[in-house]
Protein backbone atom coordinates (compact mmCIF):
# COMPACT_ATOMS: atom_id res chain seq x y z
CA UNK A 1 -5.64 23.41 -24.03
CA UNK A 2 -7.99 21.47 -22.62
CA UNK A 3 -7.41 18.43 -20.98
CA UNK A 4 -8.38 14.97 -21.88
CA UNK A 5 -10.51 12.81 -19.62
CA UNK A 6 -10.40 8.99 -19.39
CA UNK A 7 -13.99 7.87 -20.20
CA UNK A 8 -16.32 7.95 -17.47
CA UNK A 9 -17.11 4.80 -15.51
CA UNK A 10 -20.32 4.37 -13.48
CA UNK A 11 -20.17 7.12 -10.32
CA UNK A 12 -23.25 5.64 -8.50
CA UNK A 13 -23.08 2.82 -6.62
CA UNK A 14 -25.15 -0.58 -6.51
CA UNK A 15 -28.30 -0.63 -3.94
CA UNK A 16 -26.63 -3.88 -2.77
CA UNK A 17 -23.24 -4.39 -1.54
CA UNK A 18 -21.69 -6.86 -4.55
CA UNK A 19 -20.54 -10.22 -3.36
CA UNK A 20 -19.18 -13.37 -5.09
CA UNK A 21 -19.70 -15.69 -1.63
CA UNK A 22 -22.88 -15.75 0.48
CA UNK A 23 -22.39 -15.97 4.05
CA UNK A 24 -22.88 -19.83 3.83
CA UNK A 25 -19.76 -19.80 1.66
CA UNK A 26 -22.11 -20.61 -1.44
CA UNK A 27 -21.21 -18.87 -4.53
CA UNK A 28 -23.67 -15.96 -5.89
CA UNK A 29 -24.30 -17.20 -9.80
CA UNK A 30 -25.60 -13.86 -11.08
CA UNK A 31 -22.94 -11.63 -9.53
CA UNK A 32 -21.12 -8.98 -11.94
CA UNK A 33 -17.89 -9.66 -10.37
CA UNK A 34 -15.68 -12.03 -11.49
CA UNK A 35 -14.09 -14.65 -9.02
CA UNK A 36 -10.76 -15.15 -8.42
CA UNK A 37 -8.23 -18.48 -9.30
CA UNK A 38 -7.91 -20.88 -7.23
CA UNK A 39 -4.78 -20.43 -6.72
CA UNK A 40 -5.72 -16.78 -5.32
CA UNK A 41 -8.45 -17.82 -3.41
CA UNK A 42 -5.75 -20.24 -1.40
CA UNK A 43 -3.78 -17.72 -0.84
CA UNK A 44 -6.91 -15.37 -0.04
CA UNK A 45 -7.46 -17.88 2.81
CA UNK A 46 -4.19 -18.79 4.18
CA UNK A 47 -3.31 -14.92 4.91
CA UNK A 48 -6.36 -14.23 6.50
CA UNK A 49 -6.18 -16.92 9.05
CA UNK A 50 -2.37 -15.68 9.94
CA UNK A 51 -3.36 -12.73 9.40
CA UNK A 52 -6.19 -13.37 12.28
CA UNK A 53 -3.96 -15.30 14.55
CA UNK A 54 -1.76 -12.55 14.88
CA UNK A 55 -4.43 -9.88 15.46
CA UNK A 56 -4.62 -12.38 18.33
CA UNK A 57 -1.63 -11.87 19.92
CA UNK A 58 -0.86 -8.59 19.52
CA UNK A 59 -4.04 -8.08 21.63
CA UNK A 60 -2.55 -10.95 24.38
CA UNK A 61 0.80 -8.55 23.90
CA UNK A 62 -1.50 -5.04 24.87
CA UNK A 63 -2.92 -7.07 27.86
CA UNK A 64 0.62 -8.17 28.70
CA UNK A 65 2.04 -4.85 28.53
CA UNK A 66 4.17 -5.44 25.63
CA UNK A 67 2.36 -2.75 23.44
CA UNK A 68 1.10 0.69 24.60
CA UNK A 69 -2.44 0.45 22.76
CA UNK A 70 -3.55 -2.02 19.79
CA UNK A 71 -6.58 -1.44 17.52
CA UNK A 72 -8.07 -4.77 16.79
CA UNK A 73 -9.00 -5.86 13.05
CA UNK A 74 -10.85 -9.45 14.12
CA UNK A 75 -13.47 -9.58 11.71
CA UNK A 76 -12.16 -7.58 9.05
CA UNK A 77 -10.06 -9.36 7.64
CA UNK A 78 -11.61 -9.75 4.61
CA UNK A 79 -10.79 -6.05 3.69
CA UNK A 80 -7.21 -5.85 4.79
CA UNK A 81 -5.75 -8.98 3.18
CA UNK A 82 -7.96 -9.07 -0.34
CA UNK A 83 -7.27 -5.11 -1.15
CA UNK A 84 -3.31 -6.04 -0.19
CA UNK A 85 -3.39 -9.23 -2.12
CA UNK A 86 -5.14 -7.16 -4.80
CA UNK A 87 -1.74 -4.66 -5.64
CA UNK A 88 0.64 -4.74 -8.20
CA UNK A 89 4.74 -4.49 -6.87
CA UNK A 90 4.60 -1.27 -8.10
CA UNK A 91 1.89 -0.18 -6.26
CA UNK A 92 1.46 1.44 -2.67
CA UNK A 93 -0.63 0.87 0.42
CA UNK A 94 -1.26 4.13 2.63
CA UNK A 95 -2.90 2.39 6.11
CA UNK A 96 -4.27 3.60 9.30
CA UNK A 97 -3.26 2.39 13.04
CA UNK A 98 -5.94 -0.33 12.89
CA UNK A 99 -4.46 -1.88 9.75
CA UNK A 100 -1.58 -4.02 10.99
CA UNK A 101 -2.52 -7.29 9.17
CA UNK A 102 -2.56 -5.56 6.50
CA UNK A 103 1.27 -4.50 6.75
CA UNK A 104 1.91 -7.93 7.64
CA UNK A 105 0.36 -9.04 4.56
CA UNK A 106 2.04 -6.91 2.25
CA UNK A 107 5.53 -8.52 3.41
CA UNK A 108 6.00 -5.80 6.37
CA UNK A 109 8.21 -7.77 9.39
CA UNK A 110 5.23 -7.83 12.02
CA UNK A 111 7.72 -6.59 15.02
CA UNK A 112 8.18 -3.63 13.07
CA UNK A 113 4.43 -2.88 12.17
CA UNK A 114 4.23 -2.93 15.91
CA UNK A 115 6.90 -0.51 16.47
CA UNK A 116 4.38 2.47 16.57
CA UNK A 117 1.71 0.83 19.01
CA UNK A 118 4.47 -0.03 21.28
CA UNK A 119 5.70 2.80 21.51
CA UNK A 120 8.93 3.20 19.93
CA UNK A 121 9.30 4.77 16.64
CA UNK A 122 6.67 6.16 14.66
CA UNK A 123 8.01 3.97 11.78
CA UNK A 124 9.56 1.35 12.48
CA UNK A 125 9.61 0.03 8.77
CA UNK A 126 11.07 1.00 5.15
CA UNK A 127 7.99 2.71 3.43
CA UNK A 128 10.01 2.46 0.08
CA UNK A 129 11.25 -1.25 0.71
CA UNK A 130 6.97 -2.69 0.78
CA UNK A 131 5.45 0.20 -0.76
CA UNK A 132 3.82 0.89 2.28
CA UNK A 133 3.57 4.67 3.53
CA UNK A 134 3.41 5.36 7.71
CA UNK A 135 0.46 3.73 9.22
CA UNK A 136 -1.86 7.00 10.13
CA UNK A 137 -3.04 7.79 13.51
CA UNK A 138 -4.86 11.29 12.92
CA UNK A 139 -8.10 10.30 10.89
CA UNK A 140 -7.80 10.94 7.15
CA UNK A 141 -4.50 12.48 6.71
CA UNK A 142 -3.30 9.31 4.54
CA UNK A 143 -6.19 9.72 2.02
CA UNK A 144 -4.18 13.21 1.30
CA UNK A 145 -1.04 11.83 1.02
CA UNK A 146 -2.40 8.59 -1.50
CA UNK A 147 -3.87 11.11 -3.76
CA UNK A 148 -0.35 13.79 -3.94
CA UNK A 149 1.48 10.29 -4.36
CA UNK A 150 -0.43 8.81 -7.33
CA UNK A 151 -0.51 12.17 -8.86
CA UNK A 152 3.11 12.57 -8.81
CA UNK A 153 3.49 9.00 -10.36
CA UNK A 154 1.43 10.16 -13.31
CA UNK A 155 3.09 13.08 -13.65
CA UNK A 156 6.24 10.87 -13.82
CA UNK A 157 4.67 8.76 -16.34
CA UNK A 158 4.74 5.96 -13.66
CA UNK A 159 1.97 2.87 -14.39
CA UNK A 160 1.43 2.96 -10.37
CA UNK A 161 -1.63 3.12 -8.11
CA UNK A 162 -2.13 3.96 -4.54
CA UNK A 163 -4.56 2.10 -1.72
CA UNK A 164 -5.69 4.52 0.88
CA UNK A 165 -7.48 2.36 3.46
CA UNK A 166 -10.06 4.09 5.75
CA UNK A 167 -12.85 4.00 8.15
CA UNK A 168 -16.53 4.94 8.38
CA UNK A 169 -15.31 7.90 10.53
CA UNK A 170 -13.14 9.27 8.42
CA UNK A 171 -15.00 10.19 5.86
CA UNK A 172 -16.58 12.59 8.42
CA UNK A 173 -12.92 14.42 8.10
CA UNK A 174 -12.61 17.29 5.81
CA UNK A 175 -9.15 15.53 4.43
CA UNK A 176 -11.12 12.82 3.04
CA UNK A 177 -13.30 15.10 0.93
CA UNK A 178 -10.85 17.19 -0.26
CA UNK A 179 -8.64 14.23 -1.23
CA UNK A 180 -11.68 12.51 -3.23
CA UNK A 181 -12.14 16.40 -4.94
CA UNK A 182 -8.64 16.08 -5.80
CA UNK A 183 -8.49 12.44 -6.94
CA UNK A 184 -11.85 13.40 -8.92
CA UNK A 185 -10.12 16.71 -10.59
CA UNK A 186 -6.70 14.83 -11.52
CA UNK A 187 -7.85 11.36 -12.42
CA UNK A 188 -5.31 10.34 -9.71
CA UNK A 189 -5.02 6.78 -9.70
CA UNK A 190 -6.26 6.21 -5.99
CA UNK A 191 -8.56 3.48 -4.64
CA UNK A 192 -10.26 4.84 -1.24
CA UNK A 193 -10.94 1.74 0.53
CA UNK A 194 -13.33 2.62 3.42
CA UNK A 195 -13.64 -0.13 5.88
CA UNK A 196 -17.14 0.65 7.01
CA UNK A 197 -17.43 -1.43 10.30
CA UNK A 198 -20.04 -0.32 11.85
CA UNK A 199 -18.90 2.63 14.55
CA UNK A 200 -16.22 5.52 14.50
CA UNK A 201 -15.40 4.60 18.14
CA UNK A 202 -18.72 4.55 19.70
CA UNK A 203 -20.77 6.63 16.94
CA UNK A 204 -22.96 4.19 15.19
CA UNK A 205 -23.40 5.24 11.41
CA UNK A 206 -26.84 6.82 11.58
CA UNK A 207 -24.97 9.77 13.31
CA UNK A 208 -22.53 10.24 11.10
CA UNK A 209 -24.16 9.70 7.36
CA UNK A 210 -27.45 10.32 5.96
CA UNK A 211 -26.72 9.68 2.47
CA UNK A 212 -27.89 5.93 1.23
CA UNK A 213 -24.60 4.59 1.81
CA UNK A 214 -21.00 5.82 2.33
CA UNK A 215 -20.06 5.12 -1.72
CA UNK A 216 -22.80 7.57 -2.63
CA UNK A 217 -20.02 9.64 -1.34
CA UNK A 218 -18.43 9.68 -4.51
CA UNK A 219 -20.86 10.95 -6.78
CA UNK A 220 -20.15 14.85 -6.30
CA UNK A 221 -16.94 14.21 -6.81
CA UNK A 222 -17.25 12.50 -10.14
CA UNK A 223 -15.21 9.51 -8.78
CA UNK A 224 -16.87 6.66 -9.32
CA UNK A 225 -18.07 4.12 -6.50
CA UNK A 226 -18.52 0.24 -5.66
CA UNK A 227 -20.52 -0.51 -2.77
CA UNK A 228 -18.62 -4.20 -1.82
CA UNK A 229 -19.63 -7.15 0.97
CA UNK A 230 -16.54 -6.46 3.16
CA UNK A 231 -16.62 -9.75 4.85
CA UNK A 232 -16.56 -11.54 1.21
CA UNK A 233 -13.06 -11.97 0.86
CA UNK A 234 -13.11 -13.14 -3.03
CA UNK A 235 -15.00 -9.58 -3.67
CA UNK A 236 -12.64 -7.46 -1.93
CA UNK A 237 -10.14 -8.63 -4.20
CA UNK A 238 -12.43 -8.10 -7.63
CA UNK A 239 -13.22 -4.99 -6.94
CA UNK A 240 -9.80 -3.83 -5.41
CA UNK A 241 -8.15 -5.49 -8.48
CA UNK A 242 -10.63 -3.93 -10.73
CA UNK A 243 -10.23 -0.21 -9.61
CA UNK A 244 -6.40 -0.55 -9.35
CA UNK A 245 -6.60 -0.94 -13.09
CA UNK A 246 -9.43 1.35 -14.08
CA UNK A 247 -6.49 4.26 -14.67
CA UNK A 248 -8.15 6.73 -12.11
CA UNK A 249 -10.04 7.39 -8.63
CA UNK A 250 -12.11 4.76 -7.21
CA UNK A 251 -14.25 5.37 -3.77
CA UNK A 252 -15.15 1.61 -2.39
CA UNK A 253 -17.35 0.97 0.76
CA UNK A 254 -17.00 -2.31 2.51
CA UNK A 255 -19.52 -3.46 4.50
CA UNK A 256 -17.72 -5.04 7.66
CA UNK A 257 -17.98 -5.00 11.37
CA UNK A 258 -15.21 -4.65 14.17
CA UNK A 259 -16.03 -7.40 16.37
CA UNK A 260 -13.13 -6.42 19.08
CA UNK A 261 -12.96 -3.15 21.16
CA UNK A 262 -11.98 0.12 19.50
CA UNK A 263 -8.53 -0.44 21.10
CA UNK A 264 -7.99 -1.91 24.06
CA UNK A 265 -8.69 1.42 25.90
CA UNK A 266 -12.48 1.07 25.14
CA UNK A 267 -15.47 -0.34 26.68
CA UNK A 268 -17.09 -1.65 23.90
CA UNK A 269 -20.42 -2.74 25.63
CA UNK A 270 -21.30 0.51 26.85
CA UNK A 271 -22.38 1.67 23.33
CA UNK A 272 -23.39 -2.09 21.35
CA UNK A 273 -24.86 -5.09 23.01
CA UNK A 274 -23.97 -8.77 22.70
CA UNK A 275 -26.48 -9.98 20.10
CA UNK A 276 -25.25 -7.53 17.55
CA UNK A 277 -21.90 -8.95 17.77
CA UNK A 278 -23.28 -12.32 17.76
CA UNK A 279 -24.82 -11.78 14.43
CA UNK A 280 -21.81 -10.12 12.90
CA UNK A 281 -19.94 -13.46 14.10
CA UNK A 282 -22.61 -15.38 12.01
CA UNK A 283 -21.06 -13.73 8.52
CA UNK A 284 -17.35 -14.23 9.77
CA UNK A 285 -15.04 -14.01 6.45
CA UNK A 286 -12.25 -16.50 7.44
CA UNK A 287 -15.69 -19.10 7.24
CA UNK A 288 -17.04 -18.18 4.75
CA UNK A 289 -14.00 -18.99 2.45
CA UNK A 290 -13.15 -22.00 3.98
CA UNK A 291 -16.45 -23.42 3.45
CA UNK A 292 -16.50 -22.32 -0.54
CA UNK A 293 -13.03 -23.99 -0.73
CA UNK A 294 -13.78 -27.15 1.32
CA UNK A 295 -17.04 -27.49 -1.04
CA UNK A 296 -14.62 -27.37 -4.32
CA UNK A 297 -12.20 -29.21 -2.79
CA UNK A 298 -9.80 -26.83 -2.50
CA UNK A 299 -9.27 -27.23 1.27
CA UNK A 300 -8.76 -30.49 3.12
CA UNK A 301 -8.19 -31.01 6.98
CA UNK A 302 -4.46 -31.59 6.26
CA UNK A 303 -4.06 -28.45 4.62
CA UNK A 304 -6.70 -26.19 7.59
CA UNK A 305 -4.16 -28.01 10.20
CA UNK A 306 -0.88 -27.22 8.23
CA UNK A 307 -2.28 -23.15 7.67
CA UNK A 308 -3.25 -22.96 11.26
CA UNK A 309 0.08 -24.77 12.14
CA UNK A 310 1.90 -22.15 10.35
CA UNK A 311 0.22 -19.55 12.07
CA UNK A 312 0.92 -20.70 15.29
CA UNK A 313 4.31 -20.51 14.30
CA UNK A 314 4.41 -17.24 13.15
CA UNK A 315 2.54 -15.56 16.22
CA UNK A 316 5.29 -17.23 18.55
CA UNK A 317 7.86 -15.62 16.61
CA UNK A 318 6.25 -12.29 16.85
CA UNK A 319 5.64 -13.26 20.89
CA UNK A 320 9.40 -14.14 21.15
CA UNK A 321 10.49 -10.85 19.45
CA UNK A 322 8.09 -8.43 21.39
CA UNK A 323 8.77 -9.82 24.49
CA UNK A 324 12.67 -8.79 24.46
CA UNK A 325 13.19 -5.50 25.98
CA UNK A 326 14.83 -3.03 24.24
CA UNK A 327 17.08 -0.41 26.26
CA UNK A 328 15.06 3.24 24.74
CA UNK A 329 17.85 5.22 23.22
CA UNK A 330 16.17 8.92 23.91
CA UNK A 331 18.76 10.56 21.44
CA UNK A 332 16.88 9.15 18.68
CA UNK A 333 13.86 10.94 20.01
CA UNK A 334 15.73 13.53 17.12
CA UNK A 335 16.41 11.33 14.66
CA UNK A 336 14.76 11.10 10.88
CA UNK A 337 12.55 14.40 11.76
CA UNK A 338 14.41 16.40 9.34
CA UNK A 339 16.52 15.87 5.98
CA UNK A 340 18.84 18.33 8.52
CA UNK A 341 18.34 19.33 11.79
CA UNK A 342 17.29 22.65 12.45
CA UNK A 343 18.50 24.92 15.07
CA UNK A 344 15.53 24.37 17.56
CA UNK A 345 15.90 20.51 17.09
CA UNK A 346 19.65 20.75 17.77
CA UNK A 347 18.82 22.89 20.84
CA UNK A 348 16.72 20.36 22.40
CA UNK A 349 18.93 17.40 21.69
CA UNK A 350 21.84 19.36 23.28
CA UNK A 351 19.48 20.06 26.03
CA UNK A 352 18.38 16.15 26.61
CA UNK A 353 21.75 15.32 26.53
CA UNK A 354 22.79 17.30 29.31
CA UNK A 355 19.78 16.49 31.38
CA UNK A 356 20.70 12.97 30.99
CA UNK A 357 24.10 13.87 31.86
């Protein structure tokens, strides 16, 4: 029997990148989008400047020592916290290693987020207690993993979606293109969030796509696409919302820019010069929401001292926490690889523990 499709929704993207904010923080009247409550937009606001402030000091904690390697998000914020914001409980996040706020956002205790980029265990969180799958180092592999996930769940008859967040580079990967043929084939409920900012490392997009944009992507894989401003908070949350409920695949490209280092191992300025940061900082998204809420009203300077206040606060805990050492326990080196061990894994525990001995 053949199966039934969903009806089709639009595969090719707009020319434009949709927005409900201008850079100026001035609404866009004729936009197709619709713009969140107030209440969301708040919230939209207050996470992304915590969310900033501790993208700050993990960075002072990588210069410090405290972390082997951290992968900036500064001036992507935008992304991160509206496509979290933008899930259902039931839903799941699959992130990469540059996606920390994001974690943080979805609830994730920040000294465990930062487990992996200091070093200690590759989780160092409950994946089933947020919803949030292992933050993925190898490019791509978590776009594989969204789509078996969300396929399951409709197999189970679950109502649950999954967010696979990306970057520009890894739709280069094969995984990403065989994930999007599955996604397409199955109707999996899976929203590929690519976080186009600009560079995969130092490899500027016109290297790495000819095709009009990165959504166009989508199109041969009969998953339909949304080509979004990244650094408009308010429409990362439309369209995130929107394809979360749509009942299948969604491929959306968000048009961002990494204003930091590729990770703190990376000479930025040997591959971009200073005015194209400087013009990136000119469309930052934690401004651009604070001026559309102070212009309704929605933001006073009592409440921009009170958010920053509180994310003072909660970068000093994080600086307290990461700045305690913690005695390595190299036994655990074979913990949680296996349901059971097998007999190589047992071999080379019982041969630690005698060169330790």
């Amino acid at each position: 029997m053949a199966r039934t499709r969903a009806p089709e929704r639009t595969l090719l993207p707009s020319d434009e990148p949709l927005s409900l904010l201008r850079k100026d923080g001035t609404p866009v009247e004729d936009s197709p989008l619709v713009m969140p409550g107030d209440d969301v937009l708040v919230e939209l606001h207050r996470r992304m400047v915590v969310g900033r402030r501790f993208d700050a000091q993990a960075t002072a904690l990588t210069k410090q020592g405290r972390l082997a390697v951290y992968p900036s998000s500064r001036g992507q914020e935008a992304c991160e916290v509206g496509a979290v914001l933008a899930l259902r409980e039931q839903d799941w996040l699959f992130p990469t290693y540059r996606d920390s706020v994001a974690l943080v956002t979805r609830g994730v205790d920040p000294a465990e987020t930062l487990t992996l980029l200091q070093g200690g265990w590759h989780l160092g969180y409950d994946p089933y207690a947020h919803r949030v799958g292992p933050q993925c180092t190898p490019l791509a592999t978590n776009s594989l993993h969204a789509v078996g996930f969300a396929h399951a769940a409709r197999l189970k008859g679950e109502d649950t979606a999954a967010l696979v967040l990306l970057g520009d580079g890894a739709t280069s990967e094969g995984d990403t293109h065989e994930a999007l043929n599955f996604a397409g084939v199955w109707r999996a409920p899976t929203v590929f969030l690519v976080q186009n900012n600009g560079y995969a490392i130092s490899v500027p997009m016109s290297k790495q796509n000819a095709a009009p944009s990165l959504a166009h992507k989508g199109i041969g894989y009969g998953v339909p696409s949304v080509l979004v401003d990244g650094n408009d908070v308010a429409a990362v949350y439309a369209v995130v919302r929107e394809a979360l409920h749509a009942g299948g695949p969604t491929l959306i490209e968000a048009i961002t820019y990494r204003i930091e280092a590729h990770t703190n191992a990376d000479d930025a300025n040997r591959y971009r010069d200073a005015a194209e940061v400087a013009s990136w900082l000119d469309r930052d998204p934690v401004d651009r929401i604070e001026s559309y809420l102070t212009a309704r009203g929605l933001l006073d300077n009592a409440r921009r001292e009170a958010v920053a206040a509180e994310a003072e606060e909660f970068a000093a805990r994080v600086r307290a926490r990461l700045n305690t050492d913690v005695e390595p326990t190299p036994a655990e080196l074979f913990e949680h690889v296996y349901a059971a061990k097998t007999a190589n894994l047992r071999a080379q525990a019982a041969a630690l523990r005698e060169e330790l001995a």
